[in-house]
N, C-alpha and C. Protein backbone atom coordinates (compact mmCIF):
# COMPACT_ATOMS: atom_id res chain seq x y z
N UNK A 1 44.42 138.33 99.07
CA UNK A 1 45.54 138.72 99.89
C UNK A 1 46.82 138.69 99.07
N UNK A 2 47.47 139.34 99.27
CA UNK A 2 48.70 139.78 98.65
C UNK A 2 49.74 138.82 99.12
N UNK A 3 50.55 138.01 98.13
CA UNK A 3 51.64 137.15 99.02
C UNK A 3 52.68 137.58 99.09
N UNK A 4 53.68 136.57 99.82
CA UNK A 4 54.71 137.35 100.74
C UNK A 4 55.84 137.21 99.90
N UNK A 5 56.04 138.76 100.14
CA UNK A 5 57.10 139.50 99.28
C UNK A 5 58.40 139.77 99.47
N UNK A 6 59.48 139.62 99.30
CA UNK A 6 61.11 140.31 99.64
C UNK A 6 60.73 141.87 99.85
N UNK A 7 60.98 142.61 101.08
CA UNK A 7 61.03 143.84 101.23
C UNK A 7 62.47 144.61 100.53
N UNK A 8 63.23 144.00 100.43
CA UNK A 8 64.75 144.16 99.82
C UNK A 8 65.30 143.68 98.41
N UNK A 9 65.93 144.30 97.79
CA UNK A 9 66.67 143.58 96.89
C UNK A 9 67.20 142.43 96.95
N UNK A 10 66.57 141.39 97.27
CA UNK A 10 67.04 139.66 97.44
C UNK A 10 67.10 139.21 96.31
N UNK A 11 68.23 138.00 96.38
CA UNK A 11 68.44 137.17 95.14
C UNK A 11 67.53 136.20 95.25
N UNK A 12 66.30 135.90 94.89
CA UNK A 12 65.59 133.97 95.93
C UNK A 12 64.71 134.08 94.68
N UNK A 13 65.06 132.68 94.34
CA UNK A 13 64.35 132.16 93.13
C UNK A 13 62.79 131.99 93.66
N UNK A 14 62.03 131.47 92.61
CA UNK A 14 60.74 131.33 92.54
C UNK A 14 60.49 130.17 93.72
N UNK A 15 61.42 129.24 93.02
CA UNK A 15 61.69 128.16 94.52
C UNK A 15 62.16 128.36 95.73
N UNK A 16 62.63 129.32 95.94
CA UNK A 16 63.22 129.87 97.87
C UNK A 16 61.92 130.73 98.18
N UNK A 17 61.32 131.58 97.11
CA UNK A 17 59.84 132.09 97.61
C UNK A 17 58.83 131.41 97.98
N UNK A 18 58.33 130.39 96.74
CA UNK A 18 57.35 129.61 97.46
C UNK A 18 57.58 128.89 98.81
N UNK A 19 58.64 128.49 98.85
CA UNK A 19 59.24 127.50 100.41
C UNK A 19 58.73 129.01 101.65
N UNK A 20 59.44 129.29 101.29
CA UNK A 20 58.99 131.10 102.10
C UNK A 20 57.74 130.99 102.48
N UNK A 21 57.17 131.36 101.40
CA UNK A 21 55.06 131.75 101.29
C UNK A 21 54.93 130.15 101.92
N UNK A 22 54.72 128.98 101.78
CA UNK A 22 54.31 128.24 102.66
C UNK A 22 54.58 128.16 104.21
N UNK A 23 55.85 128.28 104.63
CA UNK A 23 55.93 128.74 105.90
C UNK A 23 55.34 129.62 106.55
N UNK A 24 55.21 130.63 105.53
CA UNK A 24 54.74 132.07 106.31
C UNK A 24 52.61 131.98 106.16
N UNK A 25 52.55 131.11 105.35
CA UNK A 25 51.36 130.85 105.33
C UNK A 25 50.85 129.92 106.03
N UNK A 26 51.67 128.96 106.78
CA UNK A 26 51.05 128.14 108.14
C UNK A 26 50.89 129.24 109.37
N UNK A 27 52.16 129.67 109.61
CA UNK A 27 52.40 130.09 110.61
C UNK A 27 51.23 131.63 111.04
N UNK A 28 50.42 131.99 109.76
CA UNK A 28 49.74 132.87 109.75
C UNK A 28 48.37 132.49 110.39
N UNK A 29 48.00 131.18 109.76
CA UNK A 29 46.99 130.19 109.73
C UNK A 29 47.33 129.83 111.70
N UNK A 30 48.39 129.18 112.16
CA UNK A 30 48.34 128.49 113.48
C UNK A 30 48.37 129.84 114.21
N UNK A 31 49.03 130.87 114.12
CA UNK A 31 49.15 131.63 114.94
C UNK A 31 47.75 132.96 114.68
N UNK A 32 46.73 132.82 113.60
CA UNK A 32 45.54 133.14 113.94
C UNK A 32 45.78 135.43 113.59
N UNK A 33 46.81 135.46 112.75
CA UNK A 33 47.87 136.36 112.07
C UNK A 33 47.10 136.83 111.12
N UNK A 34 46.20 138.26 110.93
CA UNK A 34 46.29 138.75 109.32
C UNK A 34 47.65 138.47 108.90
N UNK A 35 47.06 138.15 107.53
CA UNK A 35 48.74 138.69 106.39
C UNK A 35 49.07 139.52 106.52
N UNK A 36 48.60 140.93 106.43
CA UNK A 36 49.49 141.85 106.49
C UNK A 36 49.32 143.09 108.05
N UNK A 37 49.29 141.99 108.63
CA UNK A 37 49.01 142.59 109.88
C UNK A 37 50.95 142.71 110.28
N UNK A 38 50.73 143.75 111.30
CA UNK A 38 51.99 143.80 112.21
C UNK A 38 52.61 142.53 112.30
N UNK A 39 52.59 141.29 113.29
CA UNK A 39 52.74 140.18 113.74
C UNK A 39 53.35 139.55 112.19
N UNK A 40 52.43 139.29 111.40
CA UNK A 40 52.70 138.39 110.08
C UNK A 40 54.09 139.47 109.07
N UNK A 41 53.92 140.26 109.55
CA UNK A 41 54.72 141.86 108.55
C UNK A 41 56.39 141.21 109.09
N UNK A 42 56.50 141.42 110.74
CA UNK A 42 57.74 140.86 111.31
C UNK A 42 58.11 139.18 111.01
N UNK A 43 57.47 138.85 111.17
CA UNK A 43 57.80 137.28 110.67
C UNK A 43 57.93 137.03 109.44
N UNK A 44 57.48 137.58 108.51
CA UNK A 44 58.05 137.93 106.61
C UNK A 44 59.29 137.93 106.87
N UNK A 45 59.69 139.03 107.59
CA UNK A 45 60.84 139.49 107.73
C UNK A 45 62.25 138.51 108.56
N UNK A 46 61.51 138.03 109.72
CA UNK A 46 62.49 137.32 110.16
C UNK A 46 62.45 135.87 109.39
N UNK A 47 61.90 135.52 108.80
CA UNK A 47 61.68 134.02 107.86
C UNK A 47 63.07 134.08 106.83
N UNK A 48 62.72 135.44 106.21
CA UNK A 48 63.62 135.93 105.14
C UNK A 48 64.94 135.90 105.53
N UNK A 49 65.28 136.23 106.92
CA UNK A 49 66.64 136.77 107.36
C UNK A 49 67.27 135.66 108.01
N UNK A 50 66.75 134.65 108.48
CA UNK A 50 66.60 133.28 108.64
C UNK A 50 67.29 132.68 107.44
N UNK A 51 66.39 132.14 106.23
CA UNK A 51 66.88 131.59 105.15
C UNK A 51 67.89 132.10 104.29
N UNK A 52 68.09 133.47 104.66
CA UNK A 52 68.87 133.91 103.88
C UNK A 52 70.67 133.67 104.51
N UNK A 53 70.54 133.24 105.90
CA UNK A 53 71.50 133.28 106.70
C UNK A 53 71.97 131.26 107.01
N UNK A 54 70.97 130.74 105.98
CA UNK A 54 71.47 129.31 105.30
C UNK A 54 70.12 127.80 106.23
N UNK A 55 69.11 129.17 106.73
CA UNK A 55 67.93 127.82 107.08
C UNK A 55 67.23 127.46 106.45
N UNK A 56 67.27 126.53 105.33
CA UNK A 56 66.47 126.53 104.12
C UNK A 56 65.13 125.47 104.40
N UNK A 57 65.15 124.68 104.96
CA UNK A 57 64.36 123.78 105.41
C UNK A 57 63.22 124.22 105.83
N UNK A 58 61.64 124.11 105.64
CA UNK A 58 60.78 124.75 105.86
C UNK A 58 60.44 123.74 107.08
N UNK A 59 60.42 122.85 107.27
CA UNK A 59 60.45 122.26 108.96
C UNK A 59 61.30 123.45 110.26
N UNK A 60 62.44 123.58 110.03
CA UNK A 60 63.29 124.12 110.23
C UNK A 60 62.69 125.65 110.97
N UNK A 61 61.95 126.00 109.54
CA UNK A 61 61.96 127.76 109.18
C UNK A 61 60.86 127.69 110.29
N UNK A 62 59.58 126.12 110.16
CA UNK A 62 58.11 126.31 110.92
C UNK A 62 58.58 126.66 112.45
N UNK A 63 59.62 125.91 112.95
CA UNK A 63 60.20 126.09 114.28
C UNK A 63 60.26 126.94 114.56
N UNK A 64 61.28 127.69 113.60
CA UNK A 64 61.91 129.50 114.22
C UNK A 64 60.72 130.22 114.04
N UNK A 65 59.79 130.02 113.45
CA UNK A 65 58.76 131.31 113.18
C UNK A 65 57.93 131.07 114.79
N UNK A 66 57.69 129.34 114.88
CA UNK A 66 56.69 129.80 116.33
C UNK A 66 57.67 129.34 117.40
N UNK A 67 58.89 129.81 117.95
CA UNK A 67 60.03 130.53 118.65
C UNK A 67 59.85 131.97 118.65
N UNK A 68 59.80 132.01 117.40
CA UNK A 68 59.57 133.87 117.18
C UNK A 68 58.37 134.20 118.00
N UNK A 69 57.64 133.42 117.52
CA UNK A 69 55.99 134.01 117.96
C UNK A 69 56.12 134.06 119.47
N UNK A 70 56.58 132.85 119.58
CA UNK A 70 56.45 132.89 121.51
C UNK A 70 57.39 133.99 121.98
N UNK A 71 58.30 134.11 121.71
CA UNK A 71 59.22 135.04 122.62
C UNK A 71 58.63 136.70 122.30
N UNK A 72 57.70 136.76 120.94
CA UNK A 72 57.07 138.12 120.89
C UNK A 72 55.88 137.70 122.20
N UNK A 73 55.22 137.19 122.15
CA UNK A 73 54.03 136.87 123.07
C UNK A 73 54.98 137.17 124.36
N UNK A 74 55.65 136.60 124.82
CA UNK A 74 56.18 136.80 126.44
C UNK A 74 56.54 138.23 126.34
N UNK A 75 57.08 139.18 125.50
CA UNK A 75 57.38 140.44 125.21
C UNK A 75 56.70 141.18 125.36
N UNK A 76 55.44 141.06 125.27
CA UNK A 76 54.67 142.29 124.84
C UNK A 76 53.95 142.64 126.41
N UNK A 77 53.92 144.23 126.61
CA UNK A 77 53.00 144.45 127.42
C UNK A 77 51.59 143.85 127.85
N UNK A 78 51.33 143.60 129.20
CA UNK A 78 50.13 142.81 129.24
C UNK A 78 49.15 143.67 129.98
């Protein structure tokens, strides 16, 4: 599997990536997520836009990602 990548020209060291890829690699794991599925694709994304906006803490980041997850789950057509 391919790990998780900056879709953008970002400045994030080797160390703001890996912190990244572990978050995004629980949250793939609890929430039961291909990697590069839809679901895991948006949460790359909001992880990124997150830390980049000063949440650096991967406790922190685990929160907002399954916040994210839930409020997509109540969202979606049933």
């Amino acid at each position: 599997m391919a790990p998780l990548r900056a879709t953008q020209c970002l400045a994030l060291s080797k160390t703001d990536m890996a912190r990244l890829q572990r978050v995004f690699d629980a949250l793939c794991i609890e929430q039961g997520w291909a990697r590069d599925g839809e679901p895991a694709r948006r949460h790359a994304r909001m992880l990124i836009d997150d830390y980049l906006a000063g949440n650096t803490s991967e406790g922190r980041l685990l929160i907002a990602g399954r916040a994210f997850a839930e409020r997509l789950r109540r969202n979606m057509p049933r």
